[in-house]
PDB file of N, CA and C in Angstrom:
ATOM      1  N   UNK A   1     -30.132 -18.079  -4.081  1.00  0.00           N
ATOM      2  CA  UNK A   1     -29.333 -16.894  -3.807  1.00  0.00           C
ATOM      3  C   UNK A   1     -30.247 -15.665  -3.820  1.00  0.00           C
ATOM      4  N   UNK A   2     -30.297 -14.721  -2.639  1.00  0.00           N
ATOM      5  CA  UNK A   2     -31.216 -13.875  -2.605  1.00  0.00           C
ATOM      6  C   UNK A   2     -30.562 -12.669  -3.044  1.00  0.00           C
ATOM      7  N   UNK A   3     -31.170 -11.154  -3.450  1.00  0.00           N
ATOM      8  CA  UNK A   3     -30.432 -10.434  -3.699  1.00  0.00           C
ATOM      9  C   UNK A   3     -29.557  -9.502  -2.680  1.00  0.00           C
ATOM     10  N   UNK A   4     -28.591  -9.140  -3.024  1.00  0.00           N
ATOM     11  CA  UNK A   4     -27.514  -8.374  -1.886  1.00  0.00           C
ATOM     12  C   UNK A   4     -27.376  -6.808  -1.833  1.00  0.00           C
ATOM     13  N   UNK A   5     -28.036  -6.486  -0.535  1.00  0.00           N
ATOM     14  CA  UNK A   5     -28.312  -4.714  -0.806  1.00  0.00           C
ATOM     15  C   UNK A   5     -27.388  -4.432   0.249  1.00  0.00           C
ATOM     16  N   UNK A   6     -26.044  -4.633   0.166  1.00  0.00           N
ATOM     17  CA  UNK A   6     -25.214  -4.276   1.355  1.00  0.00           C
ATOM     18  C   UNK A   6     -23.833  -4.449   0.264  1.00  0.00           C
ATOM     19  N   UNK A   7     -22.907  -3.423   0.462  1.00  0.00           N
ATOM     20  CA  UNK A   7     -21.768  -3.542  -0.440  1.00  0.00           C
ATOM     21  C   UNK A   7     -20.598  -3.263   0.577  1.00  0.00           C
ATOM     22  N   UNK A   8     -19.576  -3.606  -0.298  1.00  0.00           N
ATOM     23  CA  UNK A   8     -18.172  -3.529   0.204  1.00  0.00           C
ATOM     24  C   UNK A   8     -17.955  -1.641   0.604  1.00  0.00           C
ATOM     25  N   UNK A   9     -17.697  -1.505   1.553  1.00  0.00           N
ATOM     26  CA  UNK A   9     -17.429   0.271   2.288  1.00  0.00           C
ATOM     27  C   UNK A   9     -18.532   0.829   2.421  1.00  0.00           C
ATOM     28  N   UNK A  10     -19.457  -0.099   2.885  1.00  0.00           N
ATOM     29  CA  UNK A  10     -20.985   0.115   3.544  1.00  0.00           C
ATOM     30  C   UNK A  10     -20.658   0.334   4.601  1.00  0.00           C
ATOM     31  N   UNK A  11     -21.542   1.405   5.658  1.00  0.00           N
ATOM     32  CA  UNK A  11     -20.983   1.227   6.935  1.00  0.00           C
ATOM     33  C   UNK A  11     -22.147   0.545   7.660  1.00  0.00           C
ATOM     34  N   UNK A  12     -22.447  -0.712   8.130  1.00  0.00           N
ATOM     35  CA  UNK A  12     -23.533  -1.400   8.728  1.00  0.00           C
ATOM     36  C   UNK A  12     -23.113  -1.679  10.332  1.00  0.00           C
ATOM     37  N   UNK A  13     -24.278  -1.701  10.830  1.00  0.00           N
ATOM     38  CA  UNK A  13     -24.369  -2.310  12.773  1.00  0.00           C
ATOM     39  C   UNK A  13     -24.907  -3.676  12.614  1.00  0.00           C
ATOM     40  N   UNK A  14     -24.720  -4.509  13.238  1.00  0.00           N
ATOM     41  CA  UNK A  14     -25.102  -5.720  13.769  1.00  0.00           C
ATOM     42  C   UNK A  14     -26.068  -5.899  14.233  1.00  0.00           C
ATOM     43  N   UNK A  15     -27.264  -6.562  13.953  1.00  0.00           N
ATOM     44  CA  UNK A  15     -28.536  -6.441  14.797  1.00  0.00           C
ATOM     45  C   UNK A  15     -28.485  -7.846  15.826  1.00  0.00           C
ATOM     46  N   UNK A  16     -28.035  -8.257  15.435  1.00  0.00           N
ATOM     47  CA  UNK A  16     -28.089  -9.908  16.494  1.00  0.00           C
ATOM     48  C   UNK A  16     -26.455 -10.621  16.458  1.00  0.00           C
ATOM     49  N   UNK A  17     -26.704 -11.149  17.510  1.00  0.00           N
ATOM     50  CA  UNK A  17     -25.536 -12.080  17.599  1.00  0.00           C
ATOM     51  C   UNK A  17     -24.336 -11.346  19.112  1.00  0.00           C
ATOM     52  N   UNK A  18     -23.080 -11.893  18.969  1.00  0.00           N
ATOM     53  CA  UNK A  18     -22.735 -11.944  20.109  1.00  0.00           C
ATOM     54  C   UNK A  18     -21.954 -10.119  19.777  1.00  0.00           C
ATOM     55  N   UNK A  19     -21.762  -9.293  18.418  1.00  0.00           N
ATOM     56  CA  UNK A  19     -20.972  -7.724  18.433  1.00  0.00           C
ATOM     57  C   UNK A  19     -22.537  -7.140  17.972  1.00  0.00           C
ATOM     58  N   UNK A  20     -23.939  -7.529  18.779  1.00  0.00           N
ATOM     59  CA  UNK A  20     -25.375  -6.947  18.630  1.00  0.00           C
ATOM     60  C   UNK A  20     -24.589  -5.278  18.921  1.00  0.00           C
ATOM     61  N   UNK A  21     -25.596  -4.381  18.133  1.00  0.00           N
ATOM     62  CA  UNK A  21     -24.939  -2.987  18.271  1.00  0.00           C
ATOM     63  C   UNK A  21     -23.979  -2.363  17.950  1.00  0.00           C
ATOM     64  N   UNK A  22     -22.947  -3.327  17.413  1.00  0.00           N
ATOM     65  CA  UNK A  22     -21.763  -2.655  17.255  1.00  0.00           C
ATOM     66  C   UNK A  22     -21.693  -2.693  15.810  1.00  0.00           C
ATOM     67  N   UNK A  23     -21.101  -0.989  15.267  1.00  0.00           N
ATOM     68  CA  UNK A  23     -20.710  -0.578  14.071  1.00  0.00           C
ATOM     69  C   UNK A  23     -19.101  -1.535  13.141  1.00  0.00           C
ATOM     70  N   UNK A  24     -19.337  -1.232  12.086  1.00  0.00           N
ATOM     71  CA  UNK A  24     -18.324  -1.600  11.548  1.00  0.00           C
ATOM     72  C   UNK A  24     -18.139  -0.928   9.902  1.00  0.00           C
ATOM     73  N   UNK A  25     -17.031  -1.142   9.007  1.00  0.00           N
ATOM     74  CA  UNK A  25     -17.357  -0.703   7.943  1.00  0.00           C
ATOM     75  C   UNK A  25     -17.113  -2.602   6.872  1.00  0.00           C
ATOM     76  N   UNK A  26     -17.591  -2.462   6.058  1.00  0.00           N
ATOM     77  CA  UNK A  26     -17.812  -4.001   5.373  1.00  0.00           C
ATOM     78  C   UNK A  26     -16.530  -4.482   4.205  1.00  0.00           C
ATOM     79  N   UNK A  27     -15.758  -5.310   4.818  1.00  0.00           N
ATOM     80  CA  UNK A  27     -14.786  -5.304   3.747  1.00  0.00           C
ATOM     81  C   UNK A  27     -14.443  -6.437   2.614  1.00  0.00           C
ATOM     82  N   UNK A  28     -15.573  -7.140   2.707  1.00  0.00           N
ATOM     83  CA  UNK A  28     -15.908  -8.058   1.765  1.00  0.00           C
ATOM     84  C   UNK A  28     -17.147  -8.520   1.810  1.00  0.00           C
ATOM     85  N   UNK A  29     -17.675  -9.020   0.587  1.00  0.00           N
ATOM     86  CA  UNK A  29     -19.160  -9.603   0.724  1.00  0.00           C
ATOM     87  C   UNK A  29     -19.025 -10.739  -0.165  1.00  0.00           C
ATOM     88  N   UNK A  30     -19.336 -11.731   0.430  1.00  0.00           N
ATOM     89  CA  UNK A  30     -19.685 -12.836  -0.667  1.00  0.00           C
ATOM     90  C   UNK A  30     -21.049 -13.327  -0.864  1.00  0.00           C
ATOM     91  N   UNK A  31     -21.600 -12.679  -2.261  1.00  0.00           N
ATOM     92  CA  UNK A  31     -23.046 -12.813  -2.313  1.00  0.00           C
ATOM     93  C   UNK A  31     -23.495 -14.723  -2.109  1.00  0.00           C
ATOM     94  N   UNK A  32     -22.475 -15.176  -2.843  1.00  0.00           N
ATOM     95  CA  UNK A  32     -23.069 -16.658  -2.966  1.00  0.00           C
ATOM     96  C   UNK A  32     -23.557 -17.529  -1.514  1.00  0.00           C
ATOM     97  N   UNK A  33     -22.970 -17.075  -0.542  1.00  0.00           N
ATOM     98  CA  UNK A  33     -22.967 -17.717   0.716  1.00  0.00           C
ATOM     99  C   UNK A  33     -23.898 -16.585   1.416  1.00  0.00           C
ATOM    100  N   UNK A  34     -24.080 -15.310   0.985  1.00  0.00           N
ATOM    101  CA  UNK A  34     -25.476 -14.500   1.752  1.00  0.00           C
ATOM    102  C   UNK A  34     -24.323 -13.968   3.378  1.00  0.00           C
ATOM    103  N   UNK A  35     -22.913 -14.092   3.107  1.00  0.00           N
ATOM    104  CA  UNK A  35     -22.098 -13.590   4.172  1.00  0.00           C
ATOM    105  C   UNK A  35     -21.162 -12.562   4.337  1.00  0.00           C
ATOM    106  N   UNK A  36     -20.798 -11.798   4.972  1.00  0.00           N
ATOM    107  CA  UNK A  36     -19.511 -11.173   5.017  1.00  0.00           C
ATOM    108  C   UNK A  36     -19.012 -10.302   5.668  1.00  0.00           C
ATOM    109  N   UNK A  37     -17.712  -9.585   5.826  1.00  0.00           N
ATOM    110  CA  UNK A  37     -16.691  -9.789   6.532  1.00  0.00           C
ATOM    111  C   UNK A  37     -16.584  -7.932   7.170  1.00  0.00           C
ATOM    112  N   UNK A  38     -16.592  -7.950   8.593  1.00  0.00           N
ATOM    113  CA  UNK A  38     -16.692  -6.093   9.094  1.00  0.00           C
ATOM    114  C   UNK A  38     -15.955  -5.900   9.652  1.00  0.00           C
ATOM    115  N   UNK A  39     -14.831  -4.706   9.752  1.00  0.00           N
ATOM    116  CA  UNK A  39     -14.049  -4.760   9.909  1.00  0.00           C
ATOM    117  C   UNK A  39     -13.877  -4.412  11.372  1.00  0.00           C
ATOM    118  N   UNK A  40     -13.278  -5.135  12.329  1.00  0.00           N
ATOM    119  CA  UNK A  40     -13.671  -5.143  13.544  1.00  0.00           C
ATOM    120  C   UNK A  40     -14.207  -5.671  14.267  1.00  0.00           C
ATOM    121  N   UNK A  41     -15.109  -7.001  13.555  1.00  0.00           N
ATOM    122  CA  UNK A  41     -16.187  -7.360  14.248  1.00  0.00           C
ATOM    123  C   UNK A  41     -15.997  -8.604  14.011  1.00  0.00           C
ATOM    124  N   UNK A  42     -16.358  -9.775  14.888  1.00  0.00           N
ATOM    125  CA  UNK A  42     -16.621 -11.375  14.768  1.00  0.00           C
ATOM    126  C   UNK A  42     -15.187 -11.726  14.472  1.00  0.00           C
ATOM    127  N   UNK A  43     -14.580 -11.458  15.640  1.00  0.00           N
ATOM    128  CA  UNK A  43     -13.424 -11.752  15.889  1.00  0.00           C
ATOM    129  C   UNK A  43     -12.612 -12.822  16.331  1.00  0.00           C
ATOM    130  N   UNK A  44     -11.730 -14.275  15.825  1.00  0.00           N
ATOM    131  CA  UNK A  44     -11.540 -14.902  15.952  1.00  0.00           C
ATOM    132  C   UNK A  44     -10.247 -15.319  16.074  1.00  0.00           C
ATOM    133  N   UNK A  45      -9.964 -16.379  16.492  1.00  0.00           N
ATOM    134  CA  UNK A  45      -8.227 -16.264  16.300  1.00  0.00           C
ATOM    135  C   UNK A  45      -7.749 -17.636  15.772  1.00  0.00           C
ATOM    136  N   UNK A  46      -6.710 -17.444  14.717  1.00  0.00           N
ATOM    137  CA  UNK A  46      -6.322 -18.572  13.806  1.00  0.00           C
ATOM    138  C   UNK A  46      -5.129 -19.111  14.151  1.00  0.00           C
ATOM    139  N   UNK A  47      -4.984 -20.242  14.119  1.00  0.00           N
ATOM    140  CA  UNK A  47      -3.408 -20.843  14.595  1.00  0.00           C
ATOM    141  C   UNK A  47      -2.434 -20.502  13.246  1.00  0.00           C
ATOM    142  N   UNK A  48      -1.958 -19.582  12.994  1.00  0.00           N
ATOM    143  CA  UNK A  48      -0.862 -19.942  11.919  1.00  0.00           C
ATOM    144  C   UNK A  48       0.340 -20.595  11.943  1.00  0.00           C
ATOM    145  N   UNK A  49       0.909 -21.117  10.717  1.00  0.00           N
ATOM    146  CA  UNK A  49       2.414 -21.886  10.609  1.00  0.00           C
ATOM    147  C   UNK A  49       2.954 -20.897  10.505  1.00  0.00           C
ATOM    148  N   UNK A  50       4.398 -20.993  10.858  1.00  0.00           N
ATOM    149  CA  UNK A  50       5.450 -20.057  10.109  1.00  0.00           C
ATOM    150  C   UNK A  50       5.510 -20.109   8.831  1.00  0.00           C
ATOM    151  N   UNK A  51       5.728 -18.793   8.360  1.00  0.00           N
ATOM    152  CA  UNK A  51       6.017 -18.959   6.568  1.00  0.00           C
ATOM    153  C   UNK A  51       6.501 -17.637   6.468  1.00  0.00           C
ATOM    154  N   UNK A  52       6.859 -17.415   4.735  1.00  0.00           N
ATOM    155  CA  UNK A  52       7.382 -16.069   4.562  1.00  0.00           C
ATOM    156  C   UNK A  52       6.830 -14.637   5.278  1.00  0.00           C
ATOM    157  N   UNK A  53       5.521 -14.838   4.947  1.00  0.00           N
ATOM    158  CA  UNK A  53       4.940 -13.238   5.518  1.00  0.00           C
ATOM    159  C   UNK A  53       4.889 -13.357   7.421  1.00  0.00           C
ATOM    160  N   UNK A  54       4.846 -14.527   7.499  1.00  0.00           N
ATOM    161  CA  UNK A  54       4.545 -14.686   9.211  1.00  0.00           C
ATOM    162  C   UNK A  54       5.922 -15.122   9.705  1.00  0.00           C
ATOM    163  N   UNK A  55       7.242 -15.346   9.895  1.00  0.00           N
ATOM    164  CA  UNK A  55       8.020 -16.462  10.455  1.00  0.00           C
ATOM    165  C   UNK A  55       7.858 -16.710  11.800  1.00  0.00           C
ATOM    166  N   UNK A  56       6.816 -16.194  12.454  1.00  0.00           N
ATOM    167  CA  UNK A  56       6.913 -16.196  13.718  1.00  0.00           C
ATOM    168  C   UNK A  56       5.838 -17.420  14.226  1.00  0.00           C
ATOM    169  N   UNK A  57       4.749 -17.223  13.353  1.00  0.00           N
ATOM    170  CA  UNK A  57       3.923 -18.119  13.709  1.00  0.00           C
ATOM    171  C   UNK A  57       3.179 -17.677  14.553  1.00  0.00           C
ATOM    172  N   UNK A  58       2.022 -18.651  14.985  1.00  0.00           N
ATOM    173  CA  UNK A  58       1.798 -18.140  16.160  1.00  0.00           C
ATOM    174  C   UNK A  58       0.168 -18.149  16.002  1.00  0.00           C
ATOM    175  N   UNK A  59      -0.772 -17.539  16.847  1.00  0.00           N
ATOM    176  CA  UNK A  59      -1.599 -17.251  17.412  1.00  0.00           C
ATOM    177  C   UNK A  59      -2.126 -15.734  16.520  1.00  0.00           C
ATOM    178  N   UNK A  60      -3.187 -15.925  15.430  1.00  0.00           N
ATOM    179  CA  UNK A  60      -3.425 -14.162  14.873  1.00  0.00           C
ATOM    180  C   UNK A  60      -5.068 -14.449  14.810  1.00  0.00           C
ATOM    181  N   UNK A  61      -5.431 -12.987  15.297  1.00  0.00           N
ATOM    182  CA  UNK A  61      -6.869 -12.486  15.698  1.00  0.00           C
ATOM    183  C   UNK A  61      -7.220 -12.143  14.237  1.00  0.00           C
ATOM    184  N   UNK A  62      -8.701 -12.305  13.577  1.00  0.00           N
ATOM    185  CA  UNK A  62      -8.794 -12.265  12.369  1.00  0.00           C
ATOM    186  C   UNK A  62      -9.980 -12.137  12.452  1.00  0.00           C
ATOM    187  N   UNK A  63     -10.565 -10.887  11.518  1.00  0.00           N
ATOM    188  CA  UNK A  63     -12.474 -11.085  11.321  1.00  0.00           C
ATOM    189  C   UNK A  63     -12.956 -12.649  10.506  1.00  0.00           C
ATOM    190  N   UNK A  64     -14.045 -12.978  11.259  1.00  0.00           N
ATOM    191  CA  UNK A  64     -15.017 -14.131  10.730  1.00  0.00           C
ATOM    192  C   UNK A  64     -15.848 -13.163   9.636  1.00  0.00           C
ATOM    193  N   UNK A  65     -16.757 -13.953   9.036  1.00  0.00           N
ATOM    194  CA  UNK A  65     -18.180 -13.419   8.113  1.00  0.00           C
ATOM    195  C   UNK A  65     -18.692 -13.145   8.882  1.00  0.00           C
ATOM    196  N   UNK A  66     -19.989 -13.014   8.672  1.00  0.00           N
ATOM    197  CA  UNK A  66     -21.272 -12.615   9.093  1.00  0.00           C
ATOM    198  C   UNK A  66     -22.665 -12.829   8.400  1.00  0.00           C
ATOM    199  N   UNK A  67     -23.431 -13.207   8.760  1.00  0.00           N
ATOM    200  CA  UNK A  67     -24.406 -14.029   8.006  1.00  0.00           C
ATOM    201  C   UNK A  67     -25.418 -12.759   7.447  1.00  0.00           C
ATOM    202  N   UNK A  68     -25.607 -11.846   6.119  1.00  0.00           N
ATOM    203  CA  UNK A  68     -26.353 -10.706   5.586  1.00  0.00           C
ATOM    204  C   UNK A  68     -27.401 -10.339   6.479  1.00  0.00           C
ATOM    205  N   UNK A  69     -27.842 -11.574   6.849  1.00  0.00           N
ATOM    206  CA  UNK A  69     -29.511 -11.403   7.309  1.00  0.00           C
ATOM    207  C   UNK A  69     -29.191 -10.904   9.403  1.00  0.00           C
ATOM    208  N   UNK A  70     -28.334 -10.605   9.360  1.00  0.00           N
ATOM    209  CA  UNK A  70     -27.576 -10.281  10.674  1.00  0.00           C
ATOM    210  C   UNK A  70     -26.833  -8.829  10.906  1.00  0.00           C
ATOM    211  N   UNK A  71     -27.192  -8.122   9.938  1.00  0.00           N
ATOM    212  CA  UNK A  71     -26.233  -6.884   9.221  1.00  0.00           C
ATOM    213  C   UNK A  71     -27.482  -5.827   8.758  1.00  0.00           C
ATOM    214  N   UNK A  72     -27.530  -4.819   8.967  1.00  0.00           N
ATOM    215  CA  UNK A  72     -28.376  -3.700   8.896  1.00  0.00           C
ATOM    216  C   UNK A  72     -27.576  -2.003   8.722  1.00  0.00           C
ATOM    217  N   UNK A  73     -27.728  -1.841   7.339  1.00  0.00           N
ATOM    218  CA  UNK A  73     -26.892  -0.654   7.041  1.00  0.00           C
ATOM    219  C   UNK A  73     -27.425   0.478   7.947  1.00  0.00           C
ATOM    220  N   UNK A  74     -26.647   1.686   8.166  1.00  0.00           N
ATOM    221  CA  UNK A  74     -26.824   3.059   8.634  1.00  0.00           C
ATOM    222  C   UNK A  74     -27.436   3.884   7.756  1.00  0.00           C
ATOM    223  N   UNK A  75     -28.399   4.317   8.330  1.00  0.00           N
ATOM    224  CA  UNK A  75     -28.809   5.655   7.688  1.00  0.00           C
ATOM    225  C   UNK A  75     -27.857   6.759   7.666  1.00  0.00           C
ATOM    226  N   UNK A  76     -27.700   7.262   6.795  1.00  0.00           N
ATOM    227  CA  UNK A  76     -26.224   8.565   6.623  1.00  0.00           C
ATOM    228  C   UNK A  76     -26.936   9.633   7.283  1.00  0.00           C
ATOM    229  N   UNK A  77     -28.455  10.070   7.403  1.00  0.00           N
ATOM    230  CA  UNK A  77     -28.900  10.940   8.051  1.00  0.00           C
ATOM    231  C   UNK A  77     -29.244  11.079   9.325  1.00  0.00           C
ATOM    232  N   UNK A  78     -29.937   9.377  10.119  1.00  0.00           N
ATOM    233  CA  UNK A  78     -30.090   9.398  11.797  1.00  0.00           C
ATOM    234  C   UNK A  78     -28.436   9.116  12.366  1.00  0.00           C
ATOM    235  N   UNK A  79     -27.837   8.163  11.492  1.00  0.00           N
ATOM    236  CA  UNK A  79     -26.900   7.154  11.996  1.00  0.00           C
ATOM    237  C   UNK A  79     -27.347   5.709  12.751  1.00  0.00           C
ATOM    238  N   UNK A  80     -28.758   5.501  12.376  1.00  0.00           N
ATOM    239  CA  UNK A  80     -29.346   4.347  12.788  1.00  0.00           C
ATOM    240  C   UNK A  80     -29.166   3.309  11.873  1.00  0.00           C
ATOM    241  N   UNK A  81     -29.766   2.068  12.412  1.00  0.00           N
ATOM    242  CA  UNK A  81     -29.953   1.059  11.212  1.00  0.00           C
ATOM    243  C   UNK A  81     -31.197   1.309  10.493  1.00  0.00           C
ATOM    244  N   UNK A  82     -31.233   0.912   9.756  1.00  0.00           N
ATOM    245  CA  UNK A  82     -32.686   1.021   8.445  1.00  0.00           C
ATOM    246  C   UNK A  82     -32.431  -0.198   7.103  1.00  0.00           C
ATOM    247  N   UNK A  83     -33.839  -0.430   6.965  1.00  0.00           N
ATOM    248  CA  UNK A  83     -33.692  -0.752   5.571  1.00  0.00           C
ATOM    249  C   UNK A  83     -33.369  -0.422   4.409  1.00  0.00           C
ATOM    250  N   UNK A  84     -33.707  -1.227   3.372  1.00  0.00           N
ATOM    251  CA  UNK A  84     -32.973  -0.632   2.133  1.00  0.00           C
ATOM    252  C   UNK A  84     -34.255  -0.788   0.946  1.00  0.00           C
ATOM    253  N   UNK A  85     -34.687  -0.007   0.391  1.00  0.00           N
ATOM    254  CA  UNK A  85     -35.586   0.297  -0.390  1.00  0.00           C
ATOM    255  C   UNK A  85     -34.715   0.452  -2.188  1.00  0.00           C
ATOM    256  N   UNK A  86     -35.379   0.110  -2.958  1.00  0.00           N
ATOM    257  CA  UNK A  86     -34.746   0.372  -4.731  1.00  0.00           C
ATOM    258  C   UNK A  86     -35.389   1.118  -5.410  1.00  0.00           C
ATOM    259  N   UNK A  87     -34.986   2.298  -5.737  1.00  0.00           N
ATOM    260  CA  UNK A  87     -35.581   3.135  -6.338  1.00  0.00           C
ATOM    261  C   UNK A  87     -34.833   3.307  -7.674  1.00  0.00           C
ATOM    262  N   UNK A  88     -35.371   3.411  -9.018  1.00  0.00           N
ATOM    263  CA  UNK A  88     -35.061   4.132  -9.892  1.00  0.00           C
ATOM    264  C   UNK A  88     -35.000   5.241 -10.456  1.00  0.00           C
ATOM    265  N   UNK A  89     -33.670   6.217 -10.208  1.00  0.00           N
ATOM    266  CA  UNK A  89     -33.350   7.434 -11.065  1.00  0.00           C
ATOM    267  C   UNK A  89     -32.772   7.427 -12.127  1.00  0.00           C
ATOM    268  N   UNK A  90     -33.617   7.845 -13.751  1.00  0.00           N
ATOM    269  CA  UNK A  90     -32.993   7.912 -14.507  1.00  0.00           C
ATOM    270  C   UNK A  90     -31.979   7.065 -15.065  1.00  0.00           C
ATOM    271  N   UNK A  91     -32.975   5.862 -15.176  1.00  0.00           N
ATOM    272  CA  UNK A  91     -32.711   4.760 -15.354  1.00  0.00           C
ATOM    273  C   UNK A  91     -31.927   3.886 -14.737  1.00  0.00           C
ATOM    274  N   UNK A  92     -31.668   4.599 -13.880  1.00  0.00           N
ATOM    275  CA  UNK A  92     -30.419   3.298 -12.837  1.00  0.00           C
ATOM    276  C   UNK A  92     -30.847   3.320 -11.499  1.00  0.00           C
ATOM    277  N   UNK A  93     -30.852   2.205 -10.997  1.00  0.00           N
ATOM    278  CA  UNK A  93     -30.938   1.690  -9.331  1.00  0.00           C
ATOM    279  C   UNK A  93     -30.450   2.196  -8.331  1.00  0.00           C
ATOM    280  N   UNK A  94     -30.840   3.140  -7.690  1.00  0.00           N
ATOM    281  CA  UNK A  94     -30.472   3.731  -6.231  1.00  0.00           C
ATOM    282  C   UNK A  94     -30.978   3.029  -5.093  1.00  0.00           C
ATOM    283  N   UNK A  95     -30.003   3.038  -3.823  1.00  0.00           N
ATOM    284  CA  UNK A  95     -30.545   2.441  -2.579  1.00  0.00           C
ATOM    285  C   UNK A  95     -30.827   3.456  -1.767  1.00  0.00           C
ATOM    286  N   UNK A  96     -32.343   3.463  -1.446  1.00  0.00           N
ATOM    287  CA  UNK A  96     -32.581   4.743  -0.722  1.00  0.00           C
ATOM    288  C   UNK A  96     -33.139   3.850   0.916  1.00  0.00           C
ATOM    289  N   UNK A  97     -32.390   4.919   1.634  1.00  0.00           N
ATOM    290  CA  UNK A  97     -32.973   4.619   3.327  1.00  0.00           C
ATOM    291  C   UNK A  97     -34.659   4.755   3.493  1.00  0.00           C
ATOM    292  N   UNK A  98     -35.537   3.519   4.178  1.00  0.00           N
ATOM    293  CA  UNK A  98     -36.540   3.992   4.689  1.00  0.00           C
ATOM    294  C   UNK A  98     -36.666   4.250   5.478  1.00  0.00           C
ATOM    295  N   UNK A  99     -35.989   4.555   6.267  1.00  0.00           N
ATOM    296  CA  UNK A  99     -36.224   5.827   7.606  1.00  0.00           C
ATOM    297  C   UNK A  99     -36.447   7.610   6.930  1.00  0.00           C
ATOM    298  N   UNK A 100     -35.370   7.378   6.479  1.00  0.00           N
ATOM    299  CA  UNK A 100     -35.222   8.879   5.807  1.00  0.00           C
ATOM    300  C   UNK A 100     -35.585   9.401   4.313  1.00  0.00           C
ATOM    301  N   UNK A 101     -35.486   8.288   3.404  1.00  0.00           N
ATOM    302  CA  UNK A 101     -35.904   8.478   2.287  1.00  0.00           C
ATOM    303  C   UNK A 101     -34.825   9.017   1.401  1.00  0.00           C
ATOM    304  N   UNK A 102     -33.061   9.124   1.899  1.00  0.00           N
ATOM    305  CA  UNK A 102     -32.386   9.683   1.422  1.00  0.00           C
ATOM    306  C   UNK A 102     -31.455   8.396   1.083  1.00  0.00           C
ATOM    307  N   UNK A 103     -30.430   8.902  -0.328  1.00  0.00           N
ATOM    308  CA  UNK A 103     -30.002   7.743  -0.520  1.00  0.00           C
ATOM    309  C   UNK A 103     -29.195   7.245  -0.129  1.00  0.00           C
ATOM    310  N   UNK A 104     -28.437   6.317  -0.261  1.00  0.00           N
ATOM    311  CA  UNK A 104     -27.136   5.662   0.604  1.00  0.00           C
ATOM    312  C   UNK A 104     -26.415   5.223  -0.916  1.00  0.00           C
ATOM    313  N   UNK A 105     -24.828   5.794  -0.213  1.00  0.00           N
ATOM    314  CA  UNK A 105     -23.836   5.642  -0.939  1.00  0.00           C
ATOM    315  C   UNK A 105     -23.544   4.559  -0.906  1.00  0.00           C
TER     316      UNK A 105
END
């Protein structure tokens, strides 16, 4: 398990794959599998049964994961993708952009 520098209400772009370029904001991460889930993006569609919340059934469009190593956060200052660098302030772990050197929320 490698470490995970991408969090839940990250806003990351896609560097590869079939939504290459396209923004999203991140609404789950599951570190153990190195995957997870943008909202908008890797879009699939699930056969559901009828049941209480659905009775209709049917045919529903639903985000897939996304594999971490496929995912590249925004710089808050270009609006590009960039890496993610660890810096310590005052005793605690900040993720600072190396493009810009500024940090990311």
């Amino acid at each position: 398990m490698s470490k995970v520098y991408i969090k839940k209400g990250d806003l990351v772009m896609v560097i590869a794959g079939d939504d290459k370029n396209k923004e999203g904001k991140v609404l789950s991460v599951d570190p153990k599998n190195n995957r997870a889930v943008v909202e908008g993006l890797n879009m699939i569609k699930k056969h559901v049964k009828p049941s209480a919340q659905n009775p209709q059934g049917g045919i529903v469009e639903k985000e897939a994961s996304i594999h971490l190593s496929n995912l590249a956060l925004i710089d808050p200052e270009s609006g590009k993708a960039t890496r993610i660098r660890i810096k310590i302030e005052n005793g605690k772990k900040v993720r600072v952009s190396t493009k810009s050197g500024k940090e990311v929320k």
